[in-house]
PDB file of N, CA and C in Angstrom:
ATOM      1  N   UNK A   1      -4.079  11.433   3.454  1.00  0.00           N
ATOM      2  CA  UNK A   1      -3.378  10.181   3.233  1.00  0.00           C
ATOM      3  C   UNK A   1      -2.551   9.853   4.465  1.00  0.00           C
ATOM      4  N   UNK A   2      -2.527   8.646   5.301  1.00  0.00           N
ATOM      5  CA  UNK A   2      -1.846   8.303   5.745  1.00  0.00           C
ATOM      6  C   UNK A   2      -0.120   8.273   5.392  1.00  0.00           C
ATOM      7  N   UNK A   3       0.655   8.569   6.570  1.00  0.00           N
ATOM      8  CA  UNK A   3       2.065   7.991   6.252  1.00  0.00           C
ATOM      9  C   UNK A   3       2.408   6.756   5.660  1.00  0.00           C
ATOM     10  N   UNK A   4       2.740   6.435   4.836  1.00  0.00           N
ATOM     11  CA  UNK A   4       2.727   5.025   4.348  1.00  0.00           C
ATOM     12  C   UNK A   4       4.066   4.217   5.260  1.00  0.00           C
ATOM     13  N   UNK A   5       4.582   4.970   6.383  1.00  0.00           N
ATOM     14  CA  UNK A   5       5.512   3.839   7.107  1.00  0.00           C
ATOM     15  C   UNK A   5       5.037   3.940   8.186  1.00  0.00           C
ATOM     16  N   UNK A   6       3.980   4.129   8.968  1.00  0.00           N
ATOM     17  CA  UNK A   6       3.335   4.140   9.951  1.00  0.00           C
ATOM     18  C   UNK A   6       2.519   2.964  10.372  1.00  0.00           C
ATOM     19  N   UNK A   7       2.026   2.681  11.143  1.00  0.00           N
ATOM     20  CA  UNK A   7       1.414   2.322  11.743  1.00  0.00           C
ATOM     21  C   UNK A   7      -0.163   1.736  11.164  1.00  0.00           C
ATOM     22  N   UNK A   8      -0.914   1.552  10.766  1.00  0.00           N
ATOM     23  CA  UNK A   8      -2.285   1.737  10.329  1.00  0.00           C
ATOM     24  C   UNK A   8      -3.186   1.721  11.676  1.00  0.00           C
ATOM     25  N   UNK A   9      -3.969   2.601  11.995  1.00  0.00           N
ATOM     26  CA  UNK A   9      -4.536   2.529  13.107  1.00  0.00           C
ATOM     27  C   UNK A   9      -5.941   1.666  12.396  1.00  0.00           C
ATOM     28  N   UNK A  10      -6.183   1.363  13.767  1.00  0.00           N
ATOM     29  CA  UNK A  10      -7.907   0.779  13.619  1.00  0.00           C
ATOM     30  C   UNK A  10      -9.092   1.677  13.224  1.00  0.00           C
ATOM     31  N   UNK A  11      -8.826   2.835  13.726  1.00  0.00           N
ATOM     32  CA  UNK A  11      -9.750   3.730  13.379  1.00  0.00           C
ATOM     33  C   UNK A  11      -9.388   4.789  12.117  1.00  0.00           C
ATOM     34  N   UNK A  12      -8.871   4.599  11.264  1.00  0.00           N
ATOM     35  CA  UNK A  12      -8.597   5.502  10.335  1.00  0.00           C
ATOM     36  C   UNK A  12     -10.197   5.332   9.248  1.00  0.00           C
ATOM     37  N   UNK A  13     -10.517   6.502   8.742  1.00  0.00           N
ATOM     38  CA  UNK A  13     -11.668   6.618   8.044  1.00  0.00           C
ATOM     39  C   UNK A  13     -11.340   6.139   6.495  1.00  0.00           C
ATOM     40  N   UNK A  14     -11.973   5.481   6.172  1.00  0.00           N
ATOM     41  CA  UNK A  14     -11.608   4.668   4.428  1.00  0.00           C
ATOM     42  C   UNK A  14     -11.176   5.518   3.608  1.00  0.00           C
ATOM     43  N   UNK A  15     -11.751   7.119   3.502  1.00  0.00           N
ATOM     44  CA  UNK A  15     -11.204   7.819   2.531  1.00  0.00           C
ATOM     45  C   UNK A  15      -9.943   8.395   2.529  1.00  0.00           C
ATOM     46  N   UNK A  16      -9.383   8.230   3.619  1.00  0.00           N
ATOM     47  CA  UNK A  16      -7.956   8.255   4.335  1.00  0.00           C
ATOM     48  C   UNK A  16      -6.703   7.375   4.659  1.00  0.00           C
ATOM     49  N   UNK A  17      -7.547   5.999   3.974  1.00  0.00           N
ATOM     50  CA  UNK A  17      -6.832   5.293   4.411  1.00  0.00           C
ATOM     51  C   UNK A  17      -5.773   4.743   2.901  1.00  0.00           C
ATOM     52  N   UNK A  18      -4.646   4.257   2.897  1.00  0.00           N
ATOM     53  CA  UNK A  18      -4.147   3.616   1.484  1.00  0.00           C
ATOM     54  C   UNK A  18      -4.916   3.153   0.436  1.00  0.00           C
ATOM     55  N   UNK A  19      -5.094   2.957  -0.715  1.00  0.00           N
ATOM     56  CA  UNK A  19      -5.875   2.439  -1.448  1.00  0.00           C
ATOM     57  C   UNK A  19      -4.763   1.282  -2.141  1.00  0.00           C
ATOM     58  N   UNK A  20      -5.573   0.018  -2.381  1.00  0.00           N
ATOM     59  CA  UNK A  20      -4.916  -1.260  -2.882  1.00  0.00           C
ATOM     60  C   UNK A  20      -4.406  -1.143  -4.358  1.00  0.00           C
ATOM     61  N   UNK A  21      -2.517  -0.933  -4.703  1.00  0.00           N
ATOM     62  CA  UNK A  21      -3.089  -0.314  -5.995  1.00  0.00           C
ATOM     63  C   UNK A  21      -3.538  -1.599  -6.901  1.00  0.00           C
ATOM     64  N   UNK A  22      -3.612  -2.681  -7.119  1.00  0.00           N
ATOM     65  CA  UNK A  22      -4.194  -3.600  -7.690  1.00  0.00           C
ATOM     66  C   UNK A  22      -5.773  -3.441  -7.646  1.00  0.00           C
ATOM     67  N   UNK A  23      -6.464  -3.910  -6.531  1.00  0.00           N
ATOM     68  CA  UNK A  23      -7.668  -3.945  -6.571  1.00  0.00           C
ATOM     69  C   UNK A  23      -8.511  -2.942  -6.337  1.00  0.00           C
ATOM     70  N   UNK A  24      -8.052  -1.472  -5.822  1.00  0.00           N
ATOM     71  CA  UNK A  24      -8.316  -0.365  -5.208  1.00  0.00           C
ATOM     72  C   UNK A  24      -9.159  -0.173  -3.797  1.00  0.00           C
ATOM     73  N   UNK A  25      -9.227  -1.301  -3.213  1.00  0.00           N
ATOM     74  CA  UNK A  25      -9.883  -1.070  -1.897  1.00  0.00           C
ATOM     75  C   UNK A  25      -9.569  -0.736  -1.201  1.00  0.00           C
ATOM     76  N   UNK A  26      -9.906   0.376  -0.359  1.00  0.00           N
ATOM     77  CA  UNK A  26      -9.128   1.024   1.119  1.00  0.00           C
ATOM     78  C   UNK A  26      -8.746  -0.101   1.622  1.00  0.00           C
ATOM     79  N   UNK A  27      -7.494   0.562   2.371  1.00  0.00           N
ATOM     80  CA  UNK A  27      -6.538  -0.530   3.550  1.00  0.00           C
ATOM     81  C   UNK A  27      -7.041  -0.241   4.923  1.00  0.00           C
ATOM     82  N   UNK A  28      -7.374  -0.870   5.581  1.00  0.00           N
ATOM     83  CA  UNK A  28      -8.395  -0.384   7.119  1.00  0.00           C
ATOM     84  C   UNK A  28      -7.769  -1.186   7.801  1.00  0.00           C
ATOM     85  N   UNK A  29      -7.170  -1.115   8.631  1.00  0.00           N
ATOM     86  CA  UNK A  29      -6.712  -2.520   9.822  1.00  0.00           C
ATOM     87  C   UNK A  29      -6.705  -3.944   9.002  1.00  0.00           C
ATOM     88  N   UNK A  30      -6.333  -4.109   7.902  1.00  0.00           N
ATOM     89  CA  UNK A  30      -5.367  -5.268   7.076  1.00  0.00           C
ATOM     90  C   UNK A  30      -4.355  -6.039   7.930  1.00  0.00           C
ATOM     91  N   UNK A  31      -4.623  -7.004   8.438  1.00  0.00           N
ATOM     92  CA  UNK A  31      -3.088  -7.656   8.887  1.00  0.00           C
ATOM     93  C   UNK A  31      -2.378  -8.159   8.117  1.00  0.00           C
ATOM     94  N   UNK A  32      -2.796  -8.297   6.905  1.00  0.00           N
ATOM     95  CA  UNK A  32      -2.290  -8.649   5.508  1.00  0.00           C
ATOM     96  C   UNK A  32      -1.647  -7.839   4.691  1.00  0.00           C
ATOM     97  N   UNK A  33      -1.940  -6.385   5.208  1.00  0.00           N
ATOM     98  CA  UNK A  33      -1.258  -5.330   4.567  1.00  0.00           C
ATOM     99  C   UNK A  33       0.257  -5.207   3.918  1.00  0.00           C
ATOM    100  N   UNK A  34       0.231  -4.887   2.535  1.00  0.00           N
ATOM    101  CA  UNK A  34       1.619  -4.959   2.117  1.00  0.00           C
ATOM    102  C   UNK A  34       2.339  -3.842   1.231  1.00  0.00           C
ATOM    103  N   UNK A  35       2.898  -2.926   1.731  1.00  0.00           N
ATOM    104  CA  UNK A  35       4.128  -2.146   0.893  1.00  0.00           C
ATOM    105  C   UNK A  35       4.913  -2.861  -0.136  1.00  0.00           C
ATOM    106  N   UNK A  36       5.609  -1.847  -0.870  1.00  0.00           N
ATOM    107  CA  UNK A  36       6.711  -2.502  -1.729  1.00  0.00           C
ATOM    108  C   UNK A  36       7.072  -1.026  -2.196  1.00  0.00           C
ATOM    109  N   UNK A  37       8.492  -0.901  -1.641  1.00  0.00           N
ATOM    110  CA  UNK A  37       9.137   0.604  -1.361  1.00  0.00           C
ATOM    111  C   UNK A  37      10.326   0.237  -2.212  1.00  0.00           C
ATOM    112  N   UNK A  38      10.983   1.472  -3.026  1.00  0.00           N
ATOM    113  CA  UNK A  38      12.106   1.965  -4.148  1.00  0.00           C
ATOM    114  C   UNK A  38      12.229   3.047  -4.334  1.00  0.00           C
ATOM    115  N   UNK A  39      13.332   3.119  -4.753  1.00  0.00           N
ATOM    116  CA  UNK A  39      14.557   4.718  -4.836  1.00  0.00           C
ATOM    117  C   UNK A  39      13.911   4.156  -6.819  1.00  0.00           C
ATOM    118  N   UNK A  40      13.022   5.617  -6.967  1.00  0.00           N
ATOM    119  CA  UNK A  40      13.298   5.383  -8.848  1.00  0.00           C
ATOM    120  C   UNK A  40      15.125   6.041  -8.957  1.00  0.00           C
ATOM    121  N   UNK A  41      14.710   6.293 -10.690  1.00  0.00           N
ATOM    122  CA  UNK A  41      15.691   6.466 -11.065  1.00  0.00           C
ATOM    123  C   UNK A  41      16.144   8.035 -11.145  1.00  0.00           C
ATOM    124  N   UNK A  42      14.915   8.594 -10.621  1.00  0.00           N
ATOM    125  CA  UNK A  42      15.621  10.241 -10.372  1.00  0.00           C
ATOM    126  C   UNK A  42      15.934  10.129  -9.013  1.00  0.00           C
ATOM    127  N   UNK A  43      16.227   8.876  -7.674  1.00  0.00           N
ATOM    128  CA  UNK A  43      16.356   9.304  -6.317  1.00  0.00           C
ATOM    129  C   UNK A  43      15.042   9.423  -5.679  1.00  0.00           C
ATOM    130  N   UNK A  44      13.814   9.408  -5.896  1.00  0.00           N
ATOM    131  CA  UNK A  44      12.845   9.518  -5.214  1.00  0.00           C
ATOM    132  C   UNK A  44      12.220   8.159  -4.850  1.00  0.00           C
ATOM    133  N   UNK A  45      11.966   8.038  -3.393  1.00  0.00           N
ATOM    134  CA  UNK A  45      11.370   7.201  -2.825  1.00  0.00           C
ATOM    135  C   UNK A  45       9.633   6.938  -3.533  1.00  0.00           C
ATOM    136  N   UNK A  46       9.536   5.839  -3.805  1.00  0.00           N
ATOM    137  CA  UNK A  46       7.863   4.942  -4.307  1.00  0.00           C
ATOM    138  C   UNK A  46       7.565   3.996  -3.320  1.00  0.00           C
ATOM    139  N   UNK A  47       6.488   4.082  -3.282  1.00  0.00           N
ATOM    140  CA  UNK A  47       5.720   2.734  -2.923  1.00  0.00           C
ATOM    141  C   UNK A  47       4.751   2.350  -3.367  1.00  0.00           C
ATOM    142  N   UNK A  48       4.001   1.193  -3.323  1.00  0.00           N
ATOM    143  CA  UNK A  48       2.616   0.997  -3.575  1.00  0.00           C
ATOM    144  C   UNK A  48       2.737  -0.281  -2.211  1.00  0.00           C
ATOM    145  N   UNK A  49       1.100  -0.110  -2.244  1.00  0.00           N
ATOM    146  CA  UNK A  49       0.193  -0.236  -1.188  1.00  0.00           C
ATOM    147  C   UNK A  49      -0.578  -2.018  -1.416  1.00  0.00           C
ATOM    148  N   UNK A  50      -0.509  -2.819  -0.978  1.00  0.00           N
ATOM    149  CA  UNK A  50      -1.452  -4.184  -1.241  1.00  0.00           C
ATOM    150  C   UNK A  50      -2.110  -4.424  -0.147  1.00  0.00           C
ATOM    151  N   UNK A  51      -3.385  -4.787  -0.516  1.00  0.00           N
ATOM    152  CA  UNK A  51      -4.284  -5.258   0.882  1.00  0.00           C
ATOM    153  C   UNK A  51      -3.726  -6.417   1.551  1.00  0.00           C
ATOM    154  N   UNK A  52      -3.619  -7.433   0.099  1.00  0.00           N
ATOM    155  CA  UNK A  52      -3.062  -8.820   0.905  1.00  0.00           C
ATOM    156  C   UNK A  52      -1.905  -9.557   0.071  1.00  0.00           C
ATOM    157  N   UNK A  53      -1.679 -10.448  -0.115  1.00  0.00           N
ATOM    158  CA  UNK A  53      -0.690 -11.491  -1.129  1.00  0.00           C
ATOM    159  C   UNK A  53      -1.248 -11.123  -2.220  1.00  0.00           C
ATOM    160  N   UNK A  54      -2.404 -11.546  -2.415  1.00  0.00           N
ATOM    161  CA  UNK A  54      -2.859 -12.102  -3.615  1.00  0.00           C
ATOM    162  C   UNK A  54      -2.845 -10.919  -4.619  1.00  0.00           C
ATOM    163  N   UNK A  55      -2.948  -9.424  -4.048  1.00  0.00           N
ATOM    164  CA  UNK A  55      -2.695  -8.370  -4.863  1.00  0.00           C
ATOM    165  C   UNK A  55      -1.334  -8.181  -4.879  1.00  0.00           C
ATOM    166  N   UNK A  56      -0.757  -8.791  -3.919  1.00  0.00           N
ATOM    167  CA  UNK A  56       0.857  -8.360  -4.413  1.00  0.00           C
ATOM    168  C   UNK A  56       0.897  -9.176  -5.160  1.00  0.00           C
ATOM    169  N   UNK A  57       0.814  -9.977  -5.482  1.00  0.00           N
ATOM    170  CA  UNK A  57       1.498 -11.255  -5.971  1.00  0.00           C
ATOM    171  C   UNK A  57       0.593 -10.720  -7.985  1.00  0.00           C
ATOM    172  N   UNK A  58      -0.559 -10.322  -8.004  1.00  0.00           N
ATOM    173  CA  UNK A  58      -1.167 -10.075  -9.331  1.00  0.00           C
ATOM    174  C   UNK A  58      -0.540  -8.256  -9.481  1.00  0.00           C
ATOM    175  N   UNK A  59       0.246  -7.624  -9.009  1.00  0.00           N
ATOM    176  CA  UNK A  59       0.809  -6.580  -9.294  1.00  0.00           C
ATOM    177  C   UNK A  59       1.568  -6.597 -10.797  1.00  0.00           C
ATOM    178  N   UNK A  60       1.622  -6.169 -11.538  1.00  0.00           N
ATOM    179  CA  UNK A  60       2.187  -6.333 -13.024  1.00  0.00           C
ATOM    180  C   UNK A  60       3.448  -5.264 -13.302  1.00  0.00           C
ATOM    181  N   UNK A  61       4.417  -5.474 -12.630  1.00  0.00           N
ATOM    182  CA  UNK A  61       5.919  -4.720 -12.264  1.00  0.00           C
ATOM    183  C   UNK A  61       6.724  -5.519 -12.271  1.00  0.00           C
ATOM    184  N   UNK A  62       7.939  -5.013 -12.334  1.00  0.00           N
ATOM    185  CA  UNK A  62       8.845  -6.203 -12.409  1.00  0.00           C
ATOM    186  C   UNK A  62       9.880  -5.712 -11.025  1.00  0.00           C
ATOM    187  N   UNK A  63       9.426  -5.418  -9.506  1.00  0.00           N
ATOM    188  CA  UNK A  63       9.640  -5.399  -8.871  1.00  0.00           C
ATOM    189  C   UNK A  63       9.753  -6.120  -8.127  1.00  0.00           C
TER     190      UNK A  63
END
């Protein structure tokens, strides 16, 4: 798994790369690419991963 605050390189291999959690498609050089990072409620850092808007935006959280 990639670092999720890094960089996304161009060459990262699909099975390595983020997966969209909405639509599940690897993230590969996305310029559309989108995080959405939180402290839960025990203190631990989350994120999830969006290819583009349109999966952030159909994400079903109240984040």
């Amino acid at each position: 798994m990639v670092d999720p605050t890094s960089d996304l390189e161009e060459n990262i291999d699909p099975e390595d790369a983020p997966k969209c959690d909405v639509c599940g498609d690897p993230i590969v050089s996305s310029p559309t690419h989108r995080v959405v990072t939180w402290i839960d409620d025990e203190g631990s850092l989350q994120h999830r991963h969006f290819c583009d808007d349109d999966c952030r935006a159909a994400w079903d959280d109240e984040r």
